[in-house]
Each structure stands twice: as structure tokens, then as C-alpha cells.
N, C-alpha and C. Protein backbone atom coordinates (compact mmCIF):
# COMPACT_ATOMS: atom_id res chain seq x y z
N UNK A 1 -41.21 -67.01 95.83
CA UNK A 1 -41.17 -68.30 95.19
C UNK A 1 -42.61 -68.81 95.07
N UNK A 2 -43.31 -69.20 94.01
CA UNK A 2 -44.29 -69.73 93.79
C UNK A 2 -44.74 -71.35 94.30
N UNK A 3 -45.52 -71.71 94.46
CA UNK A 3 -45.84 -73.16 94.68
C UNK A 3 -45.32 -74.37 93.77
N UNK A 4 -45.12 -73.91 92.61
CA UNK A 4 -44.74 -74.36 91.52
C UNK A 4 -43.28 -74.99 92.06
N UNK A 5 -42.17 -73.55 92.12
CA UNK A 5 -40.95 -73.78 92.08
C UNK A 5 -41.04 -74.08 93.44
N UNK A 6 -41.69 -74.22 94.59
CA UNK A 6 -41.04 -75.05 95.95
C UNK A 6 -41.37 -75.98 95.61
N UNK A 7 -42.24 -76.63 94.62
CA UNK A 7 -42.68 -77.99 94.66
C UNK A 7 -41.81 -78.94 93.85
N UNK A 8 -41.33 -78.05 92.85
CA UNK A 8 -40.02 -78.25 91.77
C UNK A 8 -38.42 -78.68 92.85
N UNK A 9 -38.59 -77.73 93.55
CA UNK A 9 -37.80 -77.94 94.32
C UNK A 9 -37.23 -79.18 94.79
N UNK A 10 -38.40 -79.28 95.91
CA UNK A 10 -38.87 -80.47 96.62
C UNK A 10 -38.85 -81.69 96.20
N UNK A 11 -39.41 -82.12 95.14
CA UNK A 11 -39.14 -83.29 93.91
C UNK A 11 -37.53 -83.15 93.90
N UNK A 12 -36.82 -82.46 93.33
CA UNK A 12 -35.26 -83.03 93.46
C UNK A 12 -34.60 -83.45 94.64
N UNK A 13 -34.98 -82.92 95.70
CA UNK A 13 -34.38 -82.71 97.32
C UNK A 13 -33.22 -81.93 97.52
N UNK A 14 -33.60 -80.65 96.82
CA UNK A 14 -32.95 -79.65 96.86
C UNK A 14 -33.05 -79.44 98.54
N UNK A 15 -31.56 -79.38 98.81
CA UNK A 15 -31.26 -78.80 100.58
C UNK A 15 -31.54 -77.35 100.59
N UNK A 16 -32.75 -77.61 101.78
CA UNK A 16 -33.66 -76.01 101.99
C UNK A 16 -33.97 -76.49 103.67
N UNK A 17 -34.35 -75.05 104.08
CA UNK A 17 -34.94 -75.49 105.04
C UNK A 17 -36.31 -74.42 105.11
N UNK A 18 -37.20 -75.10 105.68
CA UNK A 18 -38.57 -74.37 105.16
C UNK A 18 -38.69 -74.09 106.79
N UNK A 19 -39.27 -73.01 106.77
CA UNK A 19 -39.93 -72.22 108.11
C UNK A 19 -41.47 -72.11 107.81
N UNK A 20 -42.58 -72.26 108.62
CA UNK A 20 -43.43 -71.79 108.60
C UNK A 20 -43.51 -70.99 110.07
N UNK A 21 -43.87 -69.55 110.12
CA UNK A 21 -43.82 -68.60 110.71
C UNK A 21 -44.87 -67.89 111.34
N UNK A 22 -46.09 -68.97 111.36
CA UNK A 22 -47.00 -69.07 112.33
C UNK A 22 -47.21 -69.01 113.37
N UNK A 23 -47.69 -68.28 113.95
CA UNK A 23 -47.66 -68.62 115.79
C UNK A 23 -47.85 -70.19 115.52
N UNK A 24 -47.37 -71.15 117.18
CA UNK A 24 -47.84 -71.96 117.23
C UNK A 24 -48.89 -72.54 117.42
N UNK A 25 -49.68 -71.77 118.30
CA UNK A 25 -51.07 -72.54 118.13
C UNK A 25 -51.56 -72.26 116.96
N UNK A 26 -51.65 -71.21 115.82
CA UNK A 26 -51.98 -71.53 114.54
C UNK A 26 -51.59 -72.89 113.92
N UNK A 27 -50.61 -72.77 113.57
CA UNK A 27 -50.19 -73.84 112.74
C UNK A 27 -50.57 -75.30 113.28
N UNK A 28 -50.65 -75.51 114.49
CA UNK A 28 -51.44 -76.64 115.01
C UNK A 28 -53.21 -76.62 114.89
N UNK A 29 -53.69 -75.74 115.07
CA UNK A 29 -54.81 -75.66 114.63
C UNK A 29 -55.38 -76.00 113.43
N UNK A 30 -54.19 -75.41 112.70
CA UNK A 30 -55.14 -75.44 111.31
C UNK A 30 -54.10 -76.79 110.26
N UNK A 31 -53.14 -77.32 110.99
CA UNK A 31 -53.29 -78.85 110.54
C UNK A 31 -52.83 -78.88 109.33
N UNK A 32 -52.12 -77.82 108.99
CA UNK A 32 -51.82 -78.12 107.53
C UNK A 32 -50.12 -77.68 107.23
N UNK A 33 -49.99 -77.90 108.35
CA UNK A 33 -47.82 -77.64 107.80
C UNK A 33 -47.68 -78.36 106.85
N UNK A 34 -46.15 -77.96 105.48
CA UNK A 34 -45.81 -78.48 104.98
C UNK A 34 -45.21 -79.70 104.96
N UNK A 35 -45.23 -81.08 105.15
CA UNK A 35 -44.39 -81.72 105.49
C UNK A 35 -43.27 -81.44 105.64
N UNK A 36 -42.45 -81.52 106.44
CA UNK A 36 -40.52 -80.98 106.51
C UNK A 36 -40.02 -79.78 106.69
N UNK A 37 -41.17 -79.27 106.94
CA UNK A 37 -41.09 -77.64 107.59
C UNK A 37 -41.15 -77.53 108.82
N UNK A 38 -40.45 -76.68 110.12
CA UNK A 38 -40.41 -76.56 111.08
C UNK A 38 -41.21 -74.98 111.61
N UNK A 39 -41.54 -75.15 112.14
CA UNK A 39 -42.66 -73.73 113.13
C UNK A 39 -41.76 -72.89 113.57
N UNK A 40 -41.75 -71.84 113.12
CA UNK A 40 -40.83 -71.10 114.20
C UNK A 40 -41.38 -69.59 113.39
N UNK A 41 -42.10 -69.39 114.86
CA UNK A 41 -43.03 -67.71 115.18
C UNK A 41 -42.22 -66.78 114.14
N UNK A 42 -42.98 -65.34 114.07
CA UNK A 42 -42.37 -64.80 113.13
C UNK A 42 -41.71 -64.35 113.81
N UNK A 43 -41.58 -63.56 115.28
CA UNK A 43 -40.98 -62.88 116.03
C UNK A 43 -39.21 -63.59 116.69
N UNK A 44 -39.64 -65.12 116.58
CA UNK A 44 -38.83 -66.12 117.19
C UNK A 44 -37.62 -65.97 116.52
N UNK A 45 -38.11 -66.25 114.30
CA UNK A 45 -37.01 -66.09 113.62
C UNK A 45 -36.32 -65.11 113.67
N UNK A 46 -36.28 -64.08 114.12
CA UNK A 46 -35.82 -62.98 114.09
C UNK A 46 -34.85 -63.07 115.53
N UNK A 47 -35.04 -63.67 116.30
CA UNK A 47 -33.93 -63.89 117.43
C UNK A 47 -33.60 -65.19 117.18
N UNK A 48 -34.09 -66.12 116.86
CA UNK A 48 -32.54 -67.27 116.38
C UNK A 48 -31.50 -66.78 115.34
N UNK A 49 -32.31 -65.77 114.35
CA UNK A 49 -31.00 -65.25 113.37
C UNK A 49 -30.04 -64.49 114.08
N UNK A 50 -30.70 -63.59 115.10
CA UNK A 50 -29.59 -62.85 115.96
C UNK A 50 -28.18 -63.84 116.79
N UNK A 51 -29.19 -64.89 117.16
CA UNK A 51 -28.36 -66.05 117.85
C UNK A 51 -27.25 -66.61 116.83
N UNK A 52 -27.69 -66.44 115.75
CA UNK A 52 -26.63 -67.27 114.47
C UNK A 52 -27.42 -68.88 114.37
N UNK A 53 -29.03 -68.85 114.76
CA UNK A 53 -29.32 -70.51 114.76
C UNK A 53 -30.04 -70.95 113.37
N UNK A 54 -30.13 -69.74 112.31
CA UNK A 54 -30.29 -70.03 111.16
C UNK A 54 -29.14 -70.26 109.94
N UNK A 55 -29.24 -71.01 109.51
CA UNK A 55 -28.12 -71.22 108.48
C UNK A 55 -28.11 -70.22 106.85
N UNK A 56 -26.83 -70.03 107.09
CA UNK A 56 -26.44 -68.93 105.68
C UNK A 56 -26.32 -69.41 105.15
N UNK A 57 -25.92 -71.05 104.89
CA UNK A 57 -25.37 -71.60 103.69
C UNK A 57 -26.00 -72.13 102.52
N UNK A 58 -27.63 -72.26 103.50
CA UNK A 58 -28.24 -73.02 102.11
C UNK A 58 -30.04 -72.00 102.39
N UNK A 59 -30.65 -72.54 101.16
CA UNK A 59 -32.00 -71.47 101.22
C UNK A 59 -32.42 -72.06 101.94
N UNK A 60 -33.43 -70.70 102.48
CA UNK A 60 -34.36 -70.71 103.50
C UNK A 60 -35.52 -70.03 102.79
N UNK A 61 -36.82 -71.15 102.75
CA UNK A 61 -38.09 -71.13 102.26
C UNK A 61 -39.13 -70.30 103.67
N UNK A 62 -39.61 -69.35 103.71
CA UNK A 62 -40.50 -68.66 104.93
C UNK A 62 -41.85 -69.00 104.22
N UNK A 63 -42.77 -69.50 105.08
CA UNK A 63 -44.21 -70.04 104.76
C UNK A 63 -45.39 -68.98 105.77
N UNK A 64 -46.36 -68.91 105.46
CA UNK A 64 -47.50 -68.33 106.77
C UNK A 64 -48.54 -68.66 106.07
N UNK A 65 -49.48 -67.94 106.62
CA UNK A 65 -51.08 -68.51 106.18
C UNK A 65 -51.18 -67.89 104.53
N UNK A 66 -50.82 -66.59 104.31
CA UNK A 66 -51.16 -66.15 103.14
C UNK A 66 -50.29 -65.57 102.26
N UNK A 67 -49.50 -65.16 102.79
CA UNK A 67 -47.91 -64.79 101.88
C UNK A 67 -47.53 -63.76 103.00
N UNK A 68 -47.69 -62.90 103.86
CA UNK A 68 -47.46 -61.42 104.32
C UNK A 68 -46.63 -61.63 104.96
N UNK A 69 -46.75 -62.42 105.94
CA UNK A 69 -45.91 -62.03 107.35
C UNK A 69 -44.38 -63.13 106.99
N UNK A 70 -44.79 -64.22 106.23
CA UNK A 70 -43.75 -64.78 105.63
C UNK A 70 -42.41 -64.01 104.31
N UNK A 71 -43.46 -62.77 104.20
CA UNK A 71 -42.50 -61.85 102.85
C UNK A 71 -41.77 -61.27 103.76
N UNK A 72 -42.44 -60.72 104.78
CA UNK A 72 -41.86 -59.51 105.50
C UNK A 72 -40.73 -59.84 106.19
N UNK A 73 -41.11 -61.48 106.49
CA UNK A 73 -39.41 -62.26 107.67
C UNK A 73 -38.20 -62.02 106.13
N UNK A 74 -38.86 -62.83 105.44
CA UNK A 74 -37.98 -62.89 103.90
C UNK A 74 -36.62 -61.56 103.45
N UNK A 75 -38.03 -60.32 103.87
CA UNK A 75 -37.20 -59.51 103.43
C UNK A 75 -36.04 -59.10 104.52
N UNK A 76 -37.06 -59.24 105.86
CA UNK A 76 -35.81 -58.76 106.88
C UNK A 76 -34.17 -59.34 106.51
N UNK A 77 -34.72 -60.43 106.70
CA UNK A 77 -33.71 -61.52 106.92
C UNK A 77 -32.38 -61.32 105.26
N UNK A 78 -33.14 -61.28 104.08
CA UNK A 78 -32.20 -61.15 103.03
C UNK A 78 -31.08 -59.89 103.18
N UNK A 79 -31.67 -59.01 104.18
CA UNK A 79 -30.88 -57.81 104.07
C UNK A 79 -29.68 -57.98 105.22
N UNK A 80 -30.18 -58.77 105.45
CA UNK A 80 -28.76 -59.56 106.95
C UNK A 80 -28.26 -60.52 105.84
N UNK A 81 -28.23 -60.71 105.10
CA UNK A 81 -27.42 -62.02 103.91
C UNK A 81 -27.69 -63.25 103.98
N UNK A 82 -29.07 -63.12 104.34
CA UNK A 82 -29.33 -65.03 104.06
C UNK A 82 -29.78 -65.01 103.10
N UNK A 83 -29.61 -66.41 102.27
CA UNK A 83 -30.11 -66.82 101.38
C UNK A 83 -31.76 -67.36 101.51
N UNK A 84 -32.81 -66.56 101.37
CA UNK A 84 -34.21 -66.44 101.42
C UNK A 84 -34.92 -66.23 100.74
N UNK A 85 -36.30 -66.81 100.31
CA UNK A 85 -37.36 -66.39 99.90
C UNK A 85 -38.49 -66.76 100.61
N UNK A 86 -39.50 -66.40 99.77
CA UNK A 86 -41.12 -66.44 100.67
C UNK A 86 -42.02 -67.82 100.02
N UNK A 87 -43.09 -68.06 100.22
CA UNK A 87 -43.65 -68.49 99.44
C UNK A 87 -44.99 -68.00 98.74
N UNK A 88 -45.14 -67.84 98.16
CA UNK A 88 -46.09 -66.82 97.34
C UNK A 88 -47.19 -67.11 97.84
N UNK A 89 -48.26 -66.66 98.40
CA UNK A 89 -49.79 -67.10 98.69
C UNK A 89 -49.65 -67.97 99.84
N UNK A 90 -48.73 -68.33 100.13
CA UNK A 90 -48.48 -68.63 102.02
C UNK A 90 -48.97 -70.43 101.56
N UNK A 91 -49.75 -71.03 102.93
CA UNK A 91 -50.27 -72.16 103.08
C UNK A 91 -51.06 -72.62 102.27
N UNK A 92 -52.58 -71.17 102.01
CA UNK A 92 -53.27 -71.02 101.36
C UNK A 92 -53.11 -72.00 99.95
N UNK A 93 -52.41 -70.99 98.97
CA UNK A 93 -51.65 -71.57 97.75
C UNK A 93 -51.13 -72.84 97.85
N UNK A 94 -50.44 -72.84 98.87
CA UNK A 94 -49.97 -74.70 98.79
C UNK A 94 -51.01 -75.62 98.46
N UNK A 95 -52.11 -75.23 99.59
CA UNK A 95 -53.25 -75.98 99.65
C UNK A 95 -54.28 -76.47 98.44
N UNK A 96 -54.00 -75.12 97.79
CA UNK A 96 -54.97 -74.75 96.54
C UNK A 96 -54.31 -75.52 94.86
N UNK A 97 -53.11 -76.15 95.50
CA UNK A 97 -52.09 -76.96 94.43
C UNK A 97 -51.95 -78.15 94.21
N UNK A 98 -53.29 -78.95 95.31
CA UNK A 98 -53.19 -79.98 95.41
C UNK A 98 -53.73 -80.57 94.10
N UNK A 99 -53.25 -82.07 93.92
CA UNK A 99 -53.36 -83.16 94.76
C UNK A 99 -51.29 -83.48 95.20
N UNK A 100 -50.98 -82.76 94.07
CA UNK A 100 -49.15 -82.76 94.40
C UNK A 100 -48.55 -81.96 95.93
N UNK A 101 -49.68 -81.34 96.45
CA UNK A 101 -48.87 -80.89 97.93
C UNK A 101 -49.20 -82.18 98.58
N UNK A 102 -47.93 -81.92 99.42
CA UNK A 102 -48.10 -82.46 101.20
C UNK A 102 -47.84 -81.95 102.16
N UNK A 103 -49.08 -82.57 102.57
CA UNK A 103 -49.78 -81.51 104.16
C UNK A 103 -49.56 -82.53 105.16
N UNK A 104 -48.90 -82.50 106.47
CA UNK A 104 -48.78 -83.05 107.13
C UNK A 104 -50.18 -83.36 108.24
């Protein structure tokens, strides 16, 4: 998913839930989560889905610093049947879209 269409998104309040898949001290460091996105490690998502603590019913947006490690949860995860995508160019791209992103 491009910056474009999460941002398209977002403007309607399309029900998503956004992951960014950062370690935590990254994503605190570098200060720039999406607004309304929740942290959760890349390794982490992968055992709350085992747990059943991710939801099937509605999309799930995966975020990271640059697109990689957020494609790679994306793909795991679609092949277990969630409804998923990535975001193209990670944080990075968000960042690079401004003045319409928000960065928490």
C-alpha cells in the first residue's frame, strides 16, 4: 500500500489497524509513529497472531522504518488469512509525504 492510499484511507476512517513493527526502543527514538498506530516488534506480531490477538476481520496496515521487515510480517501473516498489507517505503515515505502526514 502506498502512502497515498493509507492516507486516502485514513481521511475516510476506514477501520484498520496499523502496526508499526519496530523494536521498541526504535520507534521511541526516532519519534515518528503514525498517529493511531500501535508498536508491536516484528517478532511479537508473529506470537500474538499465534495467540489469535490480531484481528481477521478488518485490515491490518504493517509499518517499519523502510518497507522490509514490515513486507515480510505482511507476507507471513496473509498466508495465515489475514487481511494485510505493508506500507510501501515504511516511516521513511510517510515522512517524505508531508505536510498531510501525522507523526505523533
Amino acid at each position: 500500500m502506498t502512502v497515498e492510499e493509507l492516507k486516502e484511507k485514513l481521511n475516510k476512517g476506514e477501520d484498520m489497524m496499523m502496526l508499526d513493527v519496530r523494536e521498541k526502543d526504535e520507534a521511541e527514538a526516532a519519534g515518528d509513529m503514525i498517529q493511531g498506530s500501535e508498536n508491536v516488534p516484528m517478532g511479537k506480531v508473529f506470537v500474538e497472531a499465534a495467540q489469535g490477538k490480531l484481528p481477521k476481520d478488518k485490515k491490518i496496515v504493517t509499518i517499519c522504518k523502510t518497507g522490509g521487515r514490515c513486507e515480510i510480517v505482511a507476507r507471513e501473516l496473509k498466508e495465515k488469512g489475514y487481511d494485510i498489507d505493508h506500507l510501501e517505503g515504511g516511516i521513511e515515505a510517510w515522512k517524505k509525504s508531508a505536510p498531510t502526514g501525522t507523526a505523533e
